[in-house]
PDB file of N, CA and C in Angstrom:
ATOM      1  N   UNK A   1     -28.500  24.873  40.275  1.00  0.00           N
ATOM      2  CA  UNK A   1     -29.676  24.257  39.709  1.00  0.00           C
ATOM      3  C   UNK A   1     -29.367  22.838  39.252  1.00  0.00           C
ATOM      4  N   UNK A   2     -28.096  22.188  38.927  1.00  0.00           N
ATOM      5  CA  UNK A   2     -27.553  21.578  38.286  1.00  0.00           C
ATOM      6  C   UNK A   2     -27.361  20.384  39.433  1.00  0.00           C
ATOM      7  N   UNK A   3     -26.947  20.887  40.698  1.00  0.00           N
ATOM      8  CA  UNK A   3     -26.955  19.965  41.699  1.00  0.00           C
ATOM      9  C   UNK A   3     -28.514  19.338  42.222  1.00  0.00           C
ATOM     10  N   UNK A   4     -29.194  20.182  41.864  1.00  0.00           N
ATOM     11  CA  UNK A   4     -30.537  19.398  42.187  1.00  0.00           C
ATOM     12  C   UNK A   4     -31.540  18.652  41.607  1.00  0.00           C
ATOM     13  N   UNK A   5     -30.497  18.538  40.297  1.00  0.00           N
ATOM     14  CA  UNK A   5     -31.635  17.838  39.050  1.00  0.00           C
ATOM     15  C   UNK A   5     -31.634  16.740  38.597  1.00  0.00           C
ATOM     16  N   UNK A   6     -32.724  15.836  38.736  1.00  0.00           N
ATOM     17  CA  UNK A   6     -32.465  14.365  38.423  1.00  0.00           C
ATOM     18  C   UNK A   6     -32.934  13.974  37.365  1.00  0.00           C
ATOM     19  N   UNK A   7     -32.587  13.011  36.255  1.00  0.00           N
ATOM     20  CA  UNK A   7     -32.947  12.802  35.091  1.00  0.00           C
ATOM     21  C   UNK A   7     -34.532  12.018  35.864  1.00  0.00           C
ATOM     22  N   UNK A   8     -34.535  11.639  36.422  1.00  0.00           N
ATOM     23  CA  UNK A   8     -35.815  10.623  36.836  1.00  0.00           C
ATOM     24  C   UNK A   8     -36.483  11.241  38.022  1.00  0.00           C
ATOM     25  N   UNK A   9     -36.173  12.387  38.168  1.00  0.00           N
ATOM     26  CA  UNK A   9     -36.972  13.330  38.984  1.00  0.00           C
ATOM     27  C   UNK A   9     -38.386  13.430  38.369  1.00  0.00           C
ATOM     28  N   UNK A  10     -39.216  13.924  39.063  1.00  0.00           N
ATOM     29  CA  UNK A  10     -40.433  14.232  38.775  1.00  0.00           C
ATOM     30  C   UNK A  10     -40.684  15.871  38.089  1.00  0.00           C
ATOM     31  N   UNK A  11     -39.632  17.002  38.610  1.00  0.00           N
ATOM     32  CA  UNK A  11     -39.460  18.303  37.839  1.00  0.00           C
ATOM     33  C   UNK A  11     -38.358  17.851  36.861  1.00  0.00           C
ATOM     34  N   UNK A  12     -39.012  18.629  35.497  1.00  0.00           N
ATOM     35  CA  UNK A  12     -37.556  18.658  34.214  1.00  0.00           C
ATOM     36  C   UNK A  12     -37.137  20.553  35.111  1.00  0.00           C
ATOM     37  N   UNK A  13     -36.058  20.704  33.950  1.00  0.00           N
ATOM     38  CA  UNK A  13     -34.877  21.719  34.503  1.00  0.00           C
ATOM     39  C   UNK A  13     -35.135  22.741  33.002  1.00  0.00           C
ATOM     40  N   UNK A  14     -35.595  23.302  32.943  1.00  0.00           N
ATOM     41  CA  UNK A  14     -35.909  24.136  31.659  1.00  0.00           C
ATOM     42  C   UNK A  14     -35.060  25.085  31.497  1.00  0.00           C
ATOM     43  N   UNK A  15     -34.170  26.227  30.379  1.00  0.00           N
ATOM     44  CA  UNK A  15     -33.698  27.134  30.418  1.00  0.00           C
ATOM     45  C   UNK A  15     -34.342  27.324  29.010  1.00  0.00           C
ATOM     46  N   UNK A  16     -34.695  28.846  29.436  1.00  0.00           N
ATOM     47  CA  UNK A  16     -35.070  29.823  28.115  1.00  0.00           C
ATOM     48  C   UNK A  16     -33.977  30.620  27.785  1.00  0.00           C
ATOM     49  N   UNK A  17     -33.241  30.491  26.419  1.00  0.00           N
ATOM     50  CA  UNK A  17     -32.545  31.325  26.136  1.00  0.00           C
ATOM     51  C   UNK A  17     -33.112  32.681  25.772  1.00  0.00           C
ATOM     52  N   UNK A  18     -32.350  34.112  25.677  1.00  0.00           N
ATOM     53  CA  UNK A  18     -32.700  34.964  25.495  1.00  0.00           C
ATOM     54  C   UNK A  18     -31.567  35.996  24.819  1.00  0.00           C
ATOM     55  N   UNK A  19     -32.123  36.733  24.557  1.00  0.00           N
ATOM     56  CA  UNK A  19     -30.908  38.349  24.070  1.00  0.00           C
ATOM     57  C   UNK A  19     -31.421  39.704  23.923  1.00  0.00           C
ATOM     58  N   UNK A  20     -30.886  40.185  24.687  1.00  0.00           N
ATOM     59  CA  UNK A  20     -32.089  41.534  24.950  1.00  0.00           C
ATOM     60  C   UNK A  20     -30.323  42.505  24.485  1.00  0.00           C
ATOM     61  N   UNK A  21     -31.157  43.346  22.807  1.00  0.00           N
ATOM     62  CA  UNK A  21     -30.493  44.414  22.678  1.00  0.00           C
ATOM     63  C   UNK A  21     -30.915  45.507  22.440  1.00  0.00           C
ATOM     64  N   UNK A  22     -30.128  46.561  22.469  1.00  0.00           N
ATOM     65  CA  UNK A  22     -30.840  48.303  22.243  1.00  0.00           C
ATOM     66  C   UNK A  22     -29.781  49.011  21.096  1.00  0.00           C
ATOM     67  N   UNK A  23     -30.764  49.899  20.577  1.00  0.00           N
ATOM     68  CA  UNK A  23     -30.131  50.681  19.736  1.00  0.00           C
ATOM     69  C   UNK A  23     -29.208  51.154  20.465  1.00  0.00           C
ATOM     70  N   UNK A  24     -29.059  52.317  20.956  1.00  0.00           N
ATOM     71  CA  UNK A  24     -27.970  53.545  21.663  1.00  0.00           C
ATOM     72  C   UNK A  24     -29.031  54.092  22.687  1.00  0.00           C
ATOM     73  N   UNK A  25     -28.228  54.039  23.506  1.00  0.00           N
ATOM     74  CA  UNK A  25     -28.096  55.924  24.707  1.00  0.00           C
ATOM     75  C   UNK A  25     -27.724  56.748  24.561  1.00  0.00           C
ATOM     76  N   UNK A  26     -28.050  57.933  25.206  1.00  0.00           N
ATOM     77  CA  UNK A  26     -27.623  58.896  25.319  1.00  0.00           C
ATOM     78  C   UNK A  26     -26.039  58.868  26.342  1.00  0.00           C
ATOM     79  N   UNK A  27     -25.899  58.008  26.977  1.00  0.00           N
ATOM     80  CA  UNK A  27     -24.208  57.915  27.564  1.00  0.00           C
ATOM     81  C   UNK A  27     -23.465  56.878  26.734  1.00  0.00           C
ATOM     82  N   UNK A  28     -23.956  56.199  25.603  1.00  0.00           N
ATOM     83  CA  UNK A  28     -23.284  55.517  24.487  1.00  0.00           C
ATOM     84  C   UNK A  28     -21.470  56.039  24.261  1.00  0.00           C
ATOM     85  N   UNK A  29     -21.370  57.296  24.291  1.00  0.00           N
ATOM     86  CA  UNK A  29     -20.313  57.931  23.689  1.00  0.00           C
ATOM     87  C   UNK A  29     -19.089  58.423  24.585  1.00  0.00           C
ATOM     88  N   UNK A  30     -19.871  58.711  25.795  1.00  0.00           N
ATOM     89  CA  UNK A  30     -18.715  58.895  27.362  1.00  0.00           C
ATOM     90  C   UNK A  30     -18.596  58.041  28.068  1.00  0.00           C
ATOM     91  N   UNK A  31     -19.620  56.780  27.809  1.00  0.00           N
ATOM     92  CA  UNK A  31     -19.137  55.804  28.266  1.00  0.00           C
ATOM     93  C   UNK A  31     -18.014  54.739  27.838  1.00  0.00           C
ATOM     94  N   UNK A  32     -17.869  54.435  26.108  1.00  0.00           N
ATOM     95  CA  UNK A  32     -16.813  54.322  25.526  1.00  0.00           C
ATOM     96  C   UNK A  32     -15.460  55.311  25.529  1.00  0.00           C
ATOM     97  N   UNK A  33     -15.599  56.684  24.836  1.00  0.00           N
ATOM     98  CA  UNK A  33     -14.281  57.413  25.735  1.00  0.00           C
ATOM     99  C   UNK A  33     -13.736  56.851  26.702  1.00  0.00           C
ATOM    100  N   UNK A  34     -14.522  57.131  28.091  1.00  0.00           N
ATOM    101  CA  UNK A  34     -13.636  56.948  29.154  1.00  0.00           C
ATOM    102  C   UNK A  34     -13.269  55.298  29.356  1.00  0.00           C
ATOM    103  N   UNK A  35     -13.573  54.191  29.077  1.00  0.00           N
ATOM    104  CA  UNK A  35     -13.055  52.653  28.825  1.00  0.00           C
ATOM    105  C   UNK A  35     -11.985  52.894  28.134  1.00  0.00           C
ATOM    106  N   UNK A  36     -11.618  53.529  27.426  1.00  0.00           N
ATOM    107  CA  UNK A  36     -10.551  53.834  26.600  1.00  0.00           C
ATOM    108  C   UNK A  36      -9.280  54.733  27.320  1.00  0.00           C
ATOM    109  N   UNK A  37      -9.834  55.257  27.988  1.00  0.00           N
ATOM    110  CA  UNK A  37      -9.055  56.567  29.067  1.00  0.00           C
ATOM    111  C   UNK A  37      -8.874  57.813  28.347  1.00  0.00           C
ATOM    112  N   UNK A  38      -9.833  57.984  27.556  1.00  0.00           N
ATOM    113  CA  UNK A  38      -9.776  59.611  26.796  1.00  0.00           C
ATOM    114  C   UNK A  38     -10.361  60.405  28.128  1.00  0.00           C
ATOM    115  N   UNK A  39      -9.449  61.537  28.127  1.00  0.00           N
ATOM    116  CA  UNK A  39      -9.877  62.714  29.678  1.00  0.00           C
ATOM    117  C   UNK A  39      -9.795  64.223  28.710  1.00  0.00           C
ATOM    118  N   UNK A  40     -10.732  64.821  28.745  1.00  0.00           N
ATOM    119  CA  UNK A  40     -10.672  65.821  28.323  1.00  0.00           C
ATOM    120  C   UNK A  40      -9.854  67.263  29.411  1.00  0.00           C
ATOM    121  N   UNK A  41      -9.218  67.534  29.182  1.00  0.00           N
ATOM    122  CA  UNK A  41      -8.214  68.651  29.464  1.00  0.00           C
ATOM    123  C   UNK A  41      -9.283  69.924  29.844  1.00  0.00           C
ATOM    124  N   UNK A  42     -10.332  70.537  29.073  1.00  0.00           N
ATOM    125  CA  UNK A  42     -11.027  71.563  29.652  1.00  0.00           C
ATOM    126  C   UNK A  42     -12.719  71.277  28.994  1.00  0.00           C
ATOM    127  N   UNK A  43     -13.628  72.065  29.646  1.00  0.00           N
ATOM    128  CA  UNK A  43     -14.575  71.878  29.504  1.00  0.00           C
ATOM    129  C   UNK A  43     -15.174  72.172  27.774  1.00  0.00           C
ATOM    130  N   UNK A  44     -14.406  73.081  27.326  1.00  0.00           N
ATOM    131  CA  UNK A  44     -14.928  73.625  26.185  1.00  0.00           C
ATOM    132  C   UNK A  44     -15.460  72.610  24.587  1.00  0.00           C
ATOM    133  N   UNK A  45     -14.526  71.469  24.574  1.00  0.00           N
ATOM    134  CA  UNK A  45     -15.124  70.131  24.009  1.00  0.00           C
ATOM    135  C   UNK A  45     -16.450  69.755  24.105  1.00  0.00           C
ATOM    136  N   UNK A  46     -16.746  69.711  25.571  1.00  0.00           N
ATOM    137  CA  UNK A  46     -18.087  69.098  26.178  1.00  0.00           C
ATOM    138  C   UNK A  46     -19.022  69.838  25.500  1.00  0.00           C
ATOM    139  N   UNK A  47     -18.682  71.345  26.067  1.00  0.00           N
ATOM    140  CA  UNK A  47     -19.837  71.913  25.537  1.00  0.00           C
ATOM    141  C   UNK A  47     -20.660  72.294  23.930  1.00  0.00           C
ATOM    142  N   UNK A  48     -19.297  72.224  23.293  1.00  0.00           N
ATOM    143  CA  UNK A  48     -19.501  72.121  22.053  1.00  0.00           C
ATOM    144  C   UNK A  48     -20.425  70.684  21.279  1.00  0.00           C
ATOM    145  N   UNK A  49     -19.877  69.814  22.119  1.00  0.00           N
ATOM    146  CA  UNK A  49     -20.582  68.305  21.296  1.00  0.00           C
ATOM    147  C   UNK A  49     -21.389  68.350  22.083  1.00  0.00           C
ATOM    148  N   UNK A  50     -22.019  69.158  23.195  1.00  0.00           N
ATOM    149  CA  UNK A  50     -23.443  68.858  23.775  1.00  0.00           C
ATOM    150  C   UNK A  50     -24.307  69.898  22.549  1.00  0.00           C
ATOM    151  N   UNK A  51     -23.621  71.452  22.318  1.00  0.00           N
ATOM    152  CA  UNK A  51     -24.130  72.359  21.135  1.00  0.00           C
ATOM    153  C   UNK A  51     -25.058  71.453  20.168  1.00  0.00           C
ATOM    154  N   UNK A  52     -23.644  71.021  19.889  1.00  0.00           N
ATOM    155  CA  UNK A  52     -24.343  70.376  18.383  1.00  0.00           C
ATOM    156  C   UNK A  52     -24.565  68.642  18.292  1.00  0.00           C
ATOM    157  N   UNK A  53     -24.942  68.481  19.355  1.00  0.00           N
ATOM    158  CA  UNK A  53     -26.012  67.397  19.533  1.00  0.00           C
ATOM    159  C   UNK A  53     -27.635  67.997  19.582  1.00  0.00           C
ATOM    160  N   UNK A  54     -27.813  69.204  20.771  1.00  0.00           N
ATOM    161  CA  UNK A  54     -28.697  69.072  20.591  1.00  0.00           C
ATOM    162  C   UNK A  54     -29.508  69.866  19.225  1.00  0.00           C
ATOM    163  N   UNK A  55     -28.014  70.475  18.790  1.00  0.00           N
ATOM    164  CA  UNK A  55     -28.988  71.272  17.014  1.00  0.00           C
ATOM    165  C   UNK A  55     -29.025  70.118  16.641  1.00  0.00           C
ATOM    166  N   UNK A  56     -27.913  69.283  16.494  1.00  0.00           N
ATOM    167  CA  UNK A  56     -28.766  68.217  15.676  1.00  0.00           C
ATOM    168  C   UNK A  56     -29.962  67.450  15.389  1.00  0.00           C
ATOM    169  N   UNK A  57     -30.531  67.512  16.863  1.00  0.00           N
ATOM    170  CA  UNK A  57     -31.463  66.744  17.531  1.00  0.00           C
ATOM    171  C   UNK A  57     -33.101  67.935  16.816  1.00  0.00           C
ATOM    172  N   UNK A  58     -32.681  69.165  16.938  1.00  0.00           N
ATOM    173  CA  UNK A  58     -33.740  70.192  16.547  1.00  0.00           C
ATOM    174  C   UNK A  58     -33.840  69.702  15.089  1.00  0.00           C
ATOM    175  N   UNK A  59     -32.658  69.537  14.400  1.00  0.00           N
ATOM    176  CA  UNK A  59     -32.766  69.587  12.817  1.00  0.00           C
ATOM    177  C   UNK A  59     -33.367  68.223  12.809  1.00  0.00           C
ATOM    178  N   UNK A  60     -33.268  67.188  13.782  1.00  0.00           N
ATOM    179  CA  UNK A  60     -34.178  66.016  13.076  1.00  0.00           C
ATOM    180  C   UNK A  60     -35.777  66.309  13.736  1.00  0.00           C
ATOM    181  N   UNK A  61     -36.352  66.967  14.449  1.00  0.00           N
ATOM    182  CA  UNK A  61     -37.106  66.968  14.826  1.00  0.00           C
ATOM    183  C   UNK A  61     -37.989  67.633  13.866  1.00  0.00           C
ATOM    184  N   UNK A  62     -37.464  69.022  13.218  1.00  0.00           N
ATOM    185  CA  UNK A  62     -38.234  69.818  12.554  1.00  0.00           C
ATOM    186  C   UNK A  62     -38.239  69.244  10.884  1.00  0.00           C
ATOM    187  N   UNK A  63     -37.753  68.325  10.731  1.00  0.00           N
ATOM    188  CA  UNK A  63     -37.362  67.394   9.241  1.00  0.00           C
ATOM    189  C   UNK A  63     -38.807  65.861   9.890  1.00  0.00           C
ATOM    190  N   UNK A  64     -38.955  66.187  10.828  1.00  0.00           N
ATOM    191  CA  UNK A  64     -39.954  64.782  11.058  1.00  0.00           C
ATOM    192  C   UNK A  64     -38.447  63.631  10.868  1.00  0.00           C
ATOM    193  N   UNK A  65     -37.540  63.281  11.447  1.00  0.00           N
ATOM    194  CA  UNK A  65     -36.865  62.068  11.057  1.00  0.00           C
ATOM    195  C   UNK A  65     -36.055  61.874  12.127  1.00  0.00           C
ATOM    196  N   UNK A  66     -36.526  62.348  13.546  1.00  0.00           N
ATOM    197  CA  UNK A  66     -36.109  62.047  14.942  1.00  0.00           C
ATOM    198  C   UNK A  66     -36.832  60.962  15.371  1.00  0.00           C
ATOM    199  N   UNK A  67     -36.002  59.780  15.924  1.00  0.00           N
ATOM    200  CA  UNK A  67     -36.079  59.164  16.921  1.00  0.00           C
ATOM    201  C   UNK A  67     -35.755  58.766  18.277  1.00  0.00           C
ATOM    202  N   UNK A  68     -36.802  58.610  18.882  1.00  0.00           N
ATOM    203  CA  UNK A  68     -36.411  58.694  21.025  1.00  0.00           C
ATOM    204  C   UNK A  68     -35.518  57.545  20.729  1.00  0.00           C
ATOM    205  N   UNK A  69     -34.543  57.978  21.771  1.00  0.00           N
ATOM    206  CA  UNK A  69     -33.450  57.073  22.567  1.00  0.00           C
ATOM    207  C   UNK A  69     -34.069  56.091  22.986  1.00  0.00           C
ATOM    208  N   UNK A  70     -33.167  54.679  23.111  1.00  0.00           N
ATOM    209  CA  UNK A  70     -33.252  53.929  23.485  1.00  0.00           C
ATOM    210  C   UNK A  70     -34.333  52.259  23.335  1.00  0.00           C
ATOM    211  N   UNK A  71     -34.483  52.818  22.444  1.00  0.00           N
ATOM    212  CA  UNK A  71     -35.520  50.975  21.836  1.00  0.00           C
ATOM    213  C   UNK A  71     -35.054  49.458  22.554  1.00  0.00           C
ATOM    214  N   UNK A  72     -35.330  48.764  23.034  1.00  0.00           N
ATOM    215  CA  UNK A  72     -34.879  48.115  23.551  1.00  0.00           C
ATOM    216  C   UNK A  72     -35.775  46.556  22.666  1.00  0.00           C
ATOM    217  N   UNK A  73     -34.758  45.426  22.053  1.00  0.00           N
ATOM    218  CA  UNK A  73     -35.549  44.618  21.772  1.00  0.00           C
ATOM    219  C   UNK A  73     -35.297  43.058  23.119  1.00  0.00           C
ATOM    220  N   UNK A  74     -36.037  42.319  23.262  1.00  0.00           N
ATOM    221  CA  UNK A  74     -35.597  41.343  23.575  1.00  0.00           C
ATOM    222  C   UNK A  74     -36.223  39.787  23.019  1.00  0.00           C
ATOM    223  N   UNK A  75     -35.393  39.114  22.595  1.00  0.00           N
ATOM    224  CA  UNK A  75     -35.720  38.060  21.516  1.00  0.00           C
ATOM    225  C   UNK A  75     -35.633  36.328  22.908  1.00  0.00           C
ATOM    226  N   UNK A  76     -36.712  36.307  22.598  1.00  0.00           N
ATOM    227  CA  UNK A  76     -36.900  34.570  23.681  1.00  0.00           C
ATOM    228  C   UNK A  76     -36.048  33.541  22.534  1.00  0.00           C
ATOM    229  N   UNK A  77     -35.445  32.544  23.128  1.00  0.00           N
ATOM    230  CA  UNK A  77     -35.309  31.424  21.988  1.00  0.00           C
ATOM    231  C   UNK A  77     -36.263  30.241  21.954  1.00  0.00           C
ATOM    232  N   UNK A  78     -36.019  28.819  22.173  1.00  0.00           N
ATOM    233  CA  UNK A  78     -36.977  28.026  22.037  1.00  0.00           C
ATOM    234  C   UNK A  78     -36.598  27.131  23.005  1.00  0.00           C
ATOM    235  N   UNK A  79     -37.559  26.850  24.277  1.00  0.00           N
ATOM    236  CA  UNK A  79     -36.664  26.577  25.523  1.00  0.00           C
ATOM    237  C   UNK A  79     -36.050  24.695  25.423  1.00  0.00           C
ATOM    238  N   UNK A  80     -35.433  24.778  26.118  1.00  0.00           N
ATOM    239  CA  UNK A  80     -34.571  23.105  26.026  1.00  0.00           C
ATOM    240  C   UNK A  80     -34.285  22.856  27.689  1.00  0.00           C
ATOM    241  N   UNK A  81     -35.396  21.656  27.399  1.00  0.00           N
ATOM    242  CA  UNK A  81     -35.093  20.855  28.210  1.00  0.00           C
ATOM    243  C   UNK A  81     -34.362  20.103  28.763  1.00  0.00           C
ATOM    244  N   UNK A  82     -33.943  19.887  30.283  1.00  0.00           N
ATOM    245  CA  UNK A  82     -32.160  19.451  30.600  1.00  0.00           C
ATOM    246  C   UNK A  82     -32.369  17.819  30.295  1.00  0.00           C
ATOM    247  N   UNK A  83     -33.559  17.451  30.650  1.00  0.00           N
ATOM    248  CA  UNK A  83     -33.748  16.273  30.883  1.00  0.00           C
ATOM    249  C   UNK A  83     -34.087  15.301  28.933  1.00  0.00           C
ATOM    250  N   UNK A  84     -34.581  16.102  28.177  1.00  0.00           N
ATOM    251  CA  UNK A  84     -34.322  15.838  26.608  1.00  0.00           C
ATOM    252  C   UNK A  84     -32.915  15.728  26.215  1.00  0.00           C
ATOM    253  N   UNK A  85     -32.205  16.985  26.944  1.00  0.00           N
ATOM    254  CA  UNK A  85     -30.802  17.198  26.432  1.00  0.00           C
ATOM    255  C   UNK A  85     -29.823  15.964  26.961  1.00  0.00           C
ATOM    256  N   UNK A  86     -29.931  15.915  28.354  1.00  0.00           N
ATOM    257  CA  UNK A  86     -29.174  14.502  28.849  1.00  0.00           C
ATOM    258  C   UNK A  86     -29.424  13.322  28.802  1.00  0.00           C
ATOM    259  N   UNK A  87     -31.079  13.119  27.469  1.00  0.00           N
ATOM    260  CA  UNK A  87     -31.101  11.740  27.422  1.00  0.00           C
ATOM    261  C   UNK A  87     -30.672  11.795  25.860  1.00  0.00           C
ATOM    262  N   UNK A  88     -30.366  12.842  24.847  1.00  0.00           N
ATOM    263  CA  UNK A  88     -29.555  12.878  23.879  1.00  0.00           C
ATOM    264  C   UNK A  88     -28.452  12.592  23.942  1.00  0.00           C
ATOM    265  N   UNK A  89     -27.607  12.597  24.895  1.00  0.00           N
ATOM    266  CA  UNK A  89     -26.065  13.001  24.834  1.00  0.00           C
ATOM    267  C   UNK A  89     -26.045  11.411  25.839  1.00  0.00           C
ATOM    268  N   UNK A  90     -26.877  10.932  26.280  1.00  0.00           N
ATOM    269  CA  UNK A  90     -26.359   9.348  27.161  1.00  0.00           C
ATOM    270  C   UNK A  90     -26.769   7.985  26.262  1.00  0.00           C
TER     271      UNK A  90
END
C-alpha cells in the first residue's frame, strides 16, 4: 500500500486501527495445556474435568449466574491519515 502512495496524490492512505477481544472459549484450557506440552497419560482426567465442568455449568444455570461462551468485543480507534502523518514528520 505504501508503494503506491503519494503525498500529492489525489487518494490519502487511511488506516483504522482496531482490537478485537473475547472473554474465553470453551478450548481456552486444551489449547494452552497442549502449547505447553502437557499430554495426558489416560483418559480418566478428561473425563472428570469435562464431569465437573458441566455440573458446574448446571450450578450456574440453576443460581441464574451463567453466562454463554464467548463475547466478543471489537474497539475501532480514530483513523490517521498517511498523508497528515507524513506532512507532520517532514
Amino acid at each position: 500500500m505504501m508503494r503506491g502512495f503519494r503525498i500529492e496524490g489525489e487518494r490519502d492512505l487511511v488506516f483504522v486501527p482496531l482490537g478485537i477481544n473475547y472473554d474465553r472459549v470453551l478450548e481456552d484450557a486444551a489449547c494452552c495445556a497442549r502449547s505447553i506440552g502437557a499430554r495426558r497419560a489416560w483418559a480418566a482426567p478428561g473425563t472428570v474435568n469435562t464431569l465437573s465442568f458441566v455440573a458446574r455449568n448446571l450450578r450456574l444455570i440453576l443460581k441464574s449466574e451463567w453466562h454463554r461462551f464467548g463475547y466478543a468485543c471489537v474497539n475501532f480507534g480514530s483513523p490517521v491519515s498517511m498523508r497528515a502523518y507524513c506532512g507532520s514528520r517532514a
